[in-house]
Protein backbone atom coordinates (compact mmCIF):
# COMPACT_ATOMS: atom_id res chain seq x y z
CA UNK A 1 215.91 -121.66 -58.60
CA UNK A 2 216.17 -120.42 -55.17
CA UNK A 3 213.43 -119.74 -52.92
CA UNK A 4 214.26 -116.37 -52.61
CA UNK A 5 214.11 -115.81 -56.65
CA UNK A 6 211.19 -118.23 -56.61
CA UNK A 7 208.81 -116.02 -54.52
CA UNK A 8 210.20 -112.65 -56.73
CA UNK A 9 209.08 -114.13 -60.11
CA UNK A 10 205.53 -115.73 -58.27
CA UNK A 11 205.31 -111.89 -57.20
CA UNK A 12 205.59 -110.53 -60.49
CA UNK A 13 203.91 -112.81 -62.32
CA UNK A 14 200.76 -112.29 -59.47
CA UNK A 15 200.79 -108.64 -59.92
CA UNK A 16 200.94 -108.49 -63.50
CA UNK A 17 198.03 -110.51 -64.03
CA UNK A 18 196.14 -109.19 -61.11
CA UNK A 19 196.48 -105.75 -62.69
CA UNK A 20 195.53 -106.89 -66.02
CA UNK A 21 192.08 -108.15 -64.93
CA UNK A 22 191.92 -105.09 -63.23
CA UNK A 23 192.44 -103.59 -66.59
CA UNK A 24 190.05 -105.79 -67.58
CA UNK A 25 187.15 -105.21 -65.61
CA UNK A 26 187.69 -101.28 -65.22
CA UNK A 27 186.28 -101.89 -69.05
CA UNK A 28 183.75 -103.83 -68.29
CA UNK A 29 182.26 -101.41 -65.94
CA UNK A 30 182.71 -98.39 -68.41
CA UNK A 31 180.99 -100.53 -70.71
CA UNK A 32 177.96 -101.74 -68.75
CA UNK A 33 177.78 -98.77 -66.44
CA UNK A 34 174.64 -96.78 -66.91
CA UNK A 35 173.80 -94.01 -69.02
CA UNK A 36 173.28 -90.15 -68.28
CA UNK A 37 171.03 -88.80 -70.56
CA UNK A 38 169.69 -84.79 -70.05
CA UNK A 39 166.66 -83.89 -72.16
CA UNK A 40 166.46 -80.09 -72.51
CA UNK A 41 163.78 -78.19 -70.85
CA UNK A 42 160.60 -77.91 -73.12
CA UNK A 43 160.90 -73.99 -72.85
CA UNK A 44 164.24 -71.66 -74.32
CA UNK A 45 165.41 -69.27 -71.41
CA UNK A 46 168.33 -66.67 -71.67
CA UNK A 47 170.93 -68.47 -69.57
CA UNK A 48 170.68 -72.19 -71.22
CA UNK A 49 173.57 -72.00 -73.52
CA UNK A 50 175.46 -70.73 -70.79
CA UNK A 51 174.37 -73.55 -68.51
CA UNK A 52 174.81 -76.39 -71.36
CA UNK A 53 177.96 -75.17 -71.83
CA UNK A 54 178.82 -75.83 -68.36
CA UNK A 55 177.46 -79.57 -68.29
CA UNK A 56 179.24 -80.66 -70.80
CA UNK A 57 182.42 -78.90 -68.88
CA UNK A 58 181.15 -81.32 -65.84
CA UNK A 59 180.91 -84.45 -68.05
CA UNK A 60 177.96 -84.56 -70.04
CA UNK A 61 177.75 -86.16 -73.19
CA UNK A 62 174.15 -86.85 -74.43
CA UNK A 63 172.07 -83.69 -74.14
CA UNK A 64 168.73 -84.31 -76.21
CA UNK A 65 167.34 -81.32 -77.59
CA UNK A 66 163.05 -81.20 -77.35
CA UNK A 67 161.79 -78.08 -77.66
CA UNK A 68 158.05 -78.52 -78.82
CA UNK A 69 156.35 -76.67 -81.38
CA UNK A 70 159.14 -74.07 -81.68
CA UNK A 71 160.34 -72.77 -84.64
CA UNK A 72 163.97 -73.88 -85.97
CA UNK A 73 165.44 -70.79 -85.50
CA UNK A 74 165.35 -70.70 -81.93
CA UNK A 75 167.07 -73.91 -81.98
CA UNK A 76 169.79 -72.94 -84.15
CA UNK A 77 170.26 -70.08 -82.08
CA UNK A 78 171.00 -72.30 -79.64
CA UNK A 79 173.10 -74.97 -81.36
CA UNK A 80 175.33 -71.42 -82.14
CA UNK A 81 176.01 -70.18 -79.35
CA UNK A 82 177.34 -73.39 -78.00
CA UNK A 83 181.02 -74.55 -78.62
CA UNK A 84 181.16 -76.91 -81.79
CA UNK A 85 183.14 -79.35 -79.67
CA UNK A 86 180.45 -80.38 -77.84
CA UNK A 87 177.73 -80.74 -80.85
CA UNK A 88 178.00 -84.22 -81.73
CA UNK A 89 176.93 -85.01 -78.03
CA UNK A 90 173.67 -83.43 -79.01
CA UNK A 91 170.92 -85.23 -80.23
CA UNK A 92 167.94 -83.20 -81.99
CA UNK A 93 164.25 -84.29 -81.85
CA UNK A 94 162.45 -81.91 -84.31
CA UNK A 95 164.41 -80.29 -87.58
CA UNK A 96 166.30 -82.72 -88.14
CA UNK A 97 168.27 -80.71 -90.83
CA UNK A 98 170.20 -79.55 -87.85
CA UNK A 99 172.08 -82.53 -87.42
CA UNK A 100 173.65 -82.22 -90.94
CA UNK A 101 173.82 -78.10 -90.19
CA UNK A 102 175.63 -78.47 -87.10
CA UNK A 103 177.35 -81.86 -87.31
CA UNK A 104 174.90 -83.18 -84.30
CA UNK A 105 174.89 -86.90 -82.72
CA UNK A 106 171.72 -88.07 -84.42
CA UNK A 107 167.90 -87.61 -84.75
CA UNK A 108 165.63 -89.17 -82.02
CA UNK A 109 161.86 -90.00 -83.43
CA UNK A 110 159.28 -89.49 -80.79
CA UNK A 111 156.97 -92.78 -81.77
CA UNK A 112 158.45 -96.31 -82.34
CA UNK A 113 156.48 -96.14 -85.34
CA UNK A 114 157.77 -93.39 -87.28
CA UNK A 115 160.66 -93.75 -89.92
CA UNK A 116 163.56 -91.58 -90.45
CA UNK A 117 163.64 -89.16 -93.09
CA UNK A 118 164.16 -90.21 -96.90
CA UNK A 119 167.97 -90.83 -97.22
CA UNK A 120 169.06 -90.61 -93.84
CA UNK A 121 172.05 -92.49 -92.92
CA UNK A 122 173.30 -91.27 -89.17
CA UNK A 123 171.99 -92.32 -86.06
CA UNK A 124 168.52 -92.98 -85.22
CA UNK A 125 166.77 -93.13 -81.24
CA UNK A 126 163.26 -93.66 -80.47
CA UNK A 127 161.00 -93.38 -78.01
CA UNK A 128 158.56 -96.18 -76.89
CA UNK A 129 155.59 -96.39 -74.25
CA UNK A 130 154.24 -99.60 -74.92
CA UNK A 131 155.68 -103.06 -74.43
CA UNK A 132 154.49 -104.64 -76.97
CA UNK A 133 156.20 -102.38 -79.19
CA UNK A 134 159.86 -102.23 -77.55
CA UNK A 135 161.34 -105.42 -79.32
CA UNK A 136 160.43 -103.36 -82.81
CA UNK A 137 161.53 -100.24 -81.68
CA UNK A 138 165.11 -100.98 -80.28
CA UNK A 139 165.56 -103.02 -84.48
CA UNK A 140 166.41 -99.76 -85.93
CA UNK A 141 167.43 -97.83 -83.15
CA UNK A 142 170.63 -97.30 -81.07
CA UNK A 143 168.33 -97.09 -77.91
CA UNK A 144 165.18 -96.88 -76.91
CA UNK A 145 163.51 -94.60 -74.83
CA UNK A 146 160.81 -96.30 -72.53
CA UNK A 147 158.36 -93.79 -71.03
CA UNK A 148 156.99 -92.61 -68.96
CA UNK A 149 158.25 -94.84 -66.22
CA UNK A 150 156.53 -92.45 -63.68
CA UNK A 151 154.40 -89.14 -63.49
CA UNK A 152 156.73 -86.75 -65.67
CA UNK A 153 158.05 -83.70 -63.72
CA UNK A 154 158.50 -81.47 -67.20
CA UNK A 155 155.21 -82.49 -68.55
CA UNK A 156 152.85 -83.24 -66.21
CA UNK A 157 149.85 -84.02 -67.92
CA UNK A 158 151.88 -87.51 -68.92
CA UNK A 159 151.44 -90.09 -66.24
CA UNK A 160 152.86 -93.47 -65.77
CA UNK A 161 152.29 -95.94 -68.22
CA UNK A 162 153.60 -99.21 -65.99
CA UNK A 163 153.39 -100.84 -62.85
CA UNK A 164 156.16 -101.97 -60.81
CA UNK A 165 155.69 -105.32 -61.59
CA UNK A 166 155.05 -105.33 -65.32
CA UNK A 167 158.22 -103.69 -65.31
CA UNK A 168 159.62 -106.51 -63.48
CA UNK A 169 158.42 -108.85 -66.02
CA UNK A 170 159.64 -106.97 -68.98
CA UNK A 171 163.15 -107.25 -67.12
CA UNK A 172 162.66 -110.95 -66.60
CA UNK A 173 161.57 -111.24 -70.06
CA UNK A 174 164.99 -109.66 -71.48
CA UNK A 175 163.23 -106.78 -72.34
CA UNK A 176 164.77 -104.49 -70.89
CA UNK A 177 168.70 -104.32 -71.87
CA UNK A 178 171.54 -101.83 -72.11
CA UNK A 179 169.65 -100.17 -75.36
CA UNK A 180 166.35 -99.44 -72.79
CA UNK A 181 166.47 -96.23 -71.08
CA UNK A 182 164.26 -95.30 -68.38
CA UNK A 183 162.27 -91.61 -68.89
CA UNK A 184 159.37 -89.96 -67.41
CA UNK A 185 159.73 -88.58 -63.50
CA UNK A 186 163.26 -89.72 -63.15
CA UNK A 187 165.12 -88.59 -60.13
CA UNK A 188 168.53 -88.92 -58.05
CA UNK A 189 165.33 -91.07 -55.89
CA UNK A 190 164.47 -93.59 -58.56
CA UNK A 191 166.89 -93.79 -60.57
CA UNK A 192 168.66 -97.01 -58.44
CA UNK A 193 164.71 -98.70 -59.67
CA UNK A 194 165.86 -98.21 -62.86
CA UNK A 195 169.11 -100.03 -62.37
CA UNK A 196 167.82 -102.78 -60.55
CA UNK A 197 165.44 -103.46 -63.22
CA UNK A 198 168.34 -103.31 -65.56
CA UNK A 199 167.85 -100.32 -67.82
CA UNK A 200 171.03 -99.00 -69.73
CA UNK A 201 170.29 -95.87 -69.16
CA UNK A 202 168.09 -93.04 -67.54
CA UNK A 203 166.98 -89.55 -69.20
CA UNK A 204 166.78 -86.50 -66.74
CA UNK A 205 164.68 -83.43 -67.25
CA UNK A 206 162.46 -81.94 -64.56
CA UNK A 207 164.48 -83.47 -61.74
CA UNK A 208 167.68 -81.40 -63.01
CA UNK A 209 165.64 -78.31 -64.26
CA UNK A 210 163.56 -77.56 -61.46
CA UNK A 211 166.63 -76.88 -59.55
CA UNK A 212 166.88 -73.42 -61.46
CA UNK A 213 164.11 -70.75 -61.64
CA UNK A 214 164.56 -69.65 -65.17
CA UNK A 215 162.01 -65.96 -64.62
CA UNK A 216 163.96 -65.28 -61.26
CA UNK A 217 167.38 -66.56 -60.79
CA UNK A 218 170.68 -65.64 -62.71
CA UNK A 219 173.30 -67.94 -60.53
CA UNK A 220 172.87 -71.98 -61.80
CA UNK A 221 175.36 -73.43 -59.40
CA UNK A 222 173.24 -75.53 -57.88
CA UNK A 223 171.61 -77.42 -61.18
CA UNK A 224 175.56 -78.09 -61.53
CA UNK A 225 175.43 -79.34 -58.23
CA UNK A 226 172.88 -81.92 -58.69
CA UNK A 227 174.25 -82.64 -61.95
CA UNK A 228 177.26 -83.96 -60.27
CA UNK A 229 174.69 -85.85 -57.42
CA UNK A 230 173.70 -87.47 -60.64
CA UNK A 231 176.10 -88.60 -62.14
CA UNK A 232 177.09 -90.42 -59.22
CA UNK A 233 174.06 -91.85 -58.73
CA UNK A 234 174.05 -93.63 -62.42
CA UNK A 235 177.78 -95.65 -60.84
C-alpha cells in the first residue's frame, strides 16, 4: 500500500470514527442535559392560552398545570383552547380526569405521600420538601419535585426549606439525580446552583411570569424573551 493511499484510508477511517463519537456524545448530552419545566401561574388571565401556545412554538415541552382551588371548568377551558398537539406535554395537578379528557402527559401529586387515584395506570410526578422523604418519593414517580429550594416568587408565603449545604450533602449522598428537580424561587440567577448540585431538572414560575403584567399589559414578547434566556441557561 502506498503512502499516499495509506494516509487516505488513516483519514477516513479517523473521520468516521471521530464523527461517530460525536454522534455519540451529542446523545449523551440530550440525555443528561437539564430539564425545563414551566409551572402555570396560580391565577387564569385572558391572554394565557395565547401565550402557552406560543411556548410550546419556542420549545417547551413540560408545562405543569396548578391552578389552586379552581373549579375544573376553568381548566378545561383552558386545555380547549390550546392546540391538541401540544397536550400530552401538559401535566395536570388537580382533576385529574383531565388527563384521560384531553389525552394529557400525566398527573403530578402535590405530597410524596399521597397515592394515585384507584386504577390509574399513566404517569405519576410528585412533589417532595423533605429529605428524608425523597428516596420514597422518586419509587413511584418519574421525577420528583424538591421544594422549595428558595423563597418562592409565585407563592410567597413558602420559604426555603434547605440550606446550601444540606443541599450539598444530599448531592454527595446521591440524592439528588436526574429524577430531582429543583422548585421554589428559581431564576435565570440560580438556576446554574441547581446544576452544580446536580438536579435533572428546574421548574420555573414567578421568574417567567412576573415578566408580564396580566391586569395591564396585552403584548407578552418579552416573557418569550426570557423564555428563550432560559432555556439557554438549563445547556
Amino acid at each position: 500500500m502506498s503512502n499516499f493511499y495509506a494516509k487516505i484510508v488513516f483519514y477516513f477511517r479517523y473521520n468516521c470514527m471521530f464523527k461517530r463519537k460525536f454522534i455519540i456524545l451529542q446523545r449523551i448530552r440530550r440525555h443528561v442535559q437539564m430539564k425545563l419545566v414551566v409551572m402555570t401561574k396560580s391565577t387564569f388571565f385572558v391572554e394565557e392560552d395565547k401565550i402557552l401556545a406560543s411556548l410550546f412554538d419556542e420549545g417547551l415541552e413540560n408545562l405543569h398545570l396548578l391552578k389552586p382551588a379552581s373549579s375544573p371548568l376553568y381548566a378545561e377551558r383552558l386545555l380547549t383552547l390550546l392546540p391538541e398537539s401540544v397536550h400530552h406535554f401538559i401535566t395536570v395537578h388537580e382533576h385529574f380526569y383531565l388527563k384521560n379528557e384531553f389525552d394529557l402527559a400525566g398527573i403530578h401529586l402535590d405530597l410524596p405521600t399521597l397515592d394515585a387515584p384507584s386504577g390509574y395506570r399513566g404517569r405519576v410526578t410528585r412533589s417532595c420538601n423533605q429529605l428524608d422523604l425523597l428516596k420514597a418519593a422518586k419509587k413511584n414517580s418519574k421525577y420528583v419535585f424538591l421544594h422549595n429550594i428558595f423563597n418562592s416568587i409565585e407563592y410567597p408565603e413558602e420559604k426555603s426549606s434547605f440550606t446550601l449545604p444540606l443541599l450539598e450533602s444530599a448531592a454527595k449522598k446521591g440524592m439528588i439525580d436526574k429524577h430531582v428537580y429543583a422548585m421554589g424561587g428559581m431564576t435565570i440567577d440560580n438556576i446554574k446552583i441547581a446544576k452544580d448540585l446536580g438536579f435533572g431538572g428546574v421548574v420555573i414560575c414567578g421568574d417567567l411570569w412576573n415578566h408580564f403584567d396580566i391586569h395591564q399589559q396585552f403584548d407578552y414578547k418579552e416573557l418569550i424573551v426570557h423564555f428563550g434566556r432560559l432555556r439557554k441557561a438549563i445547556e
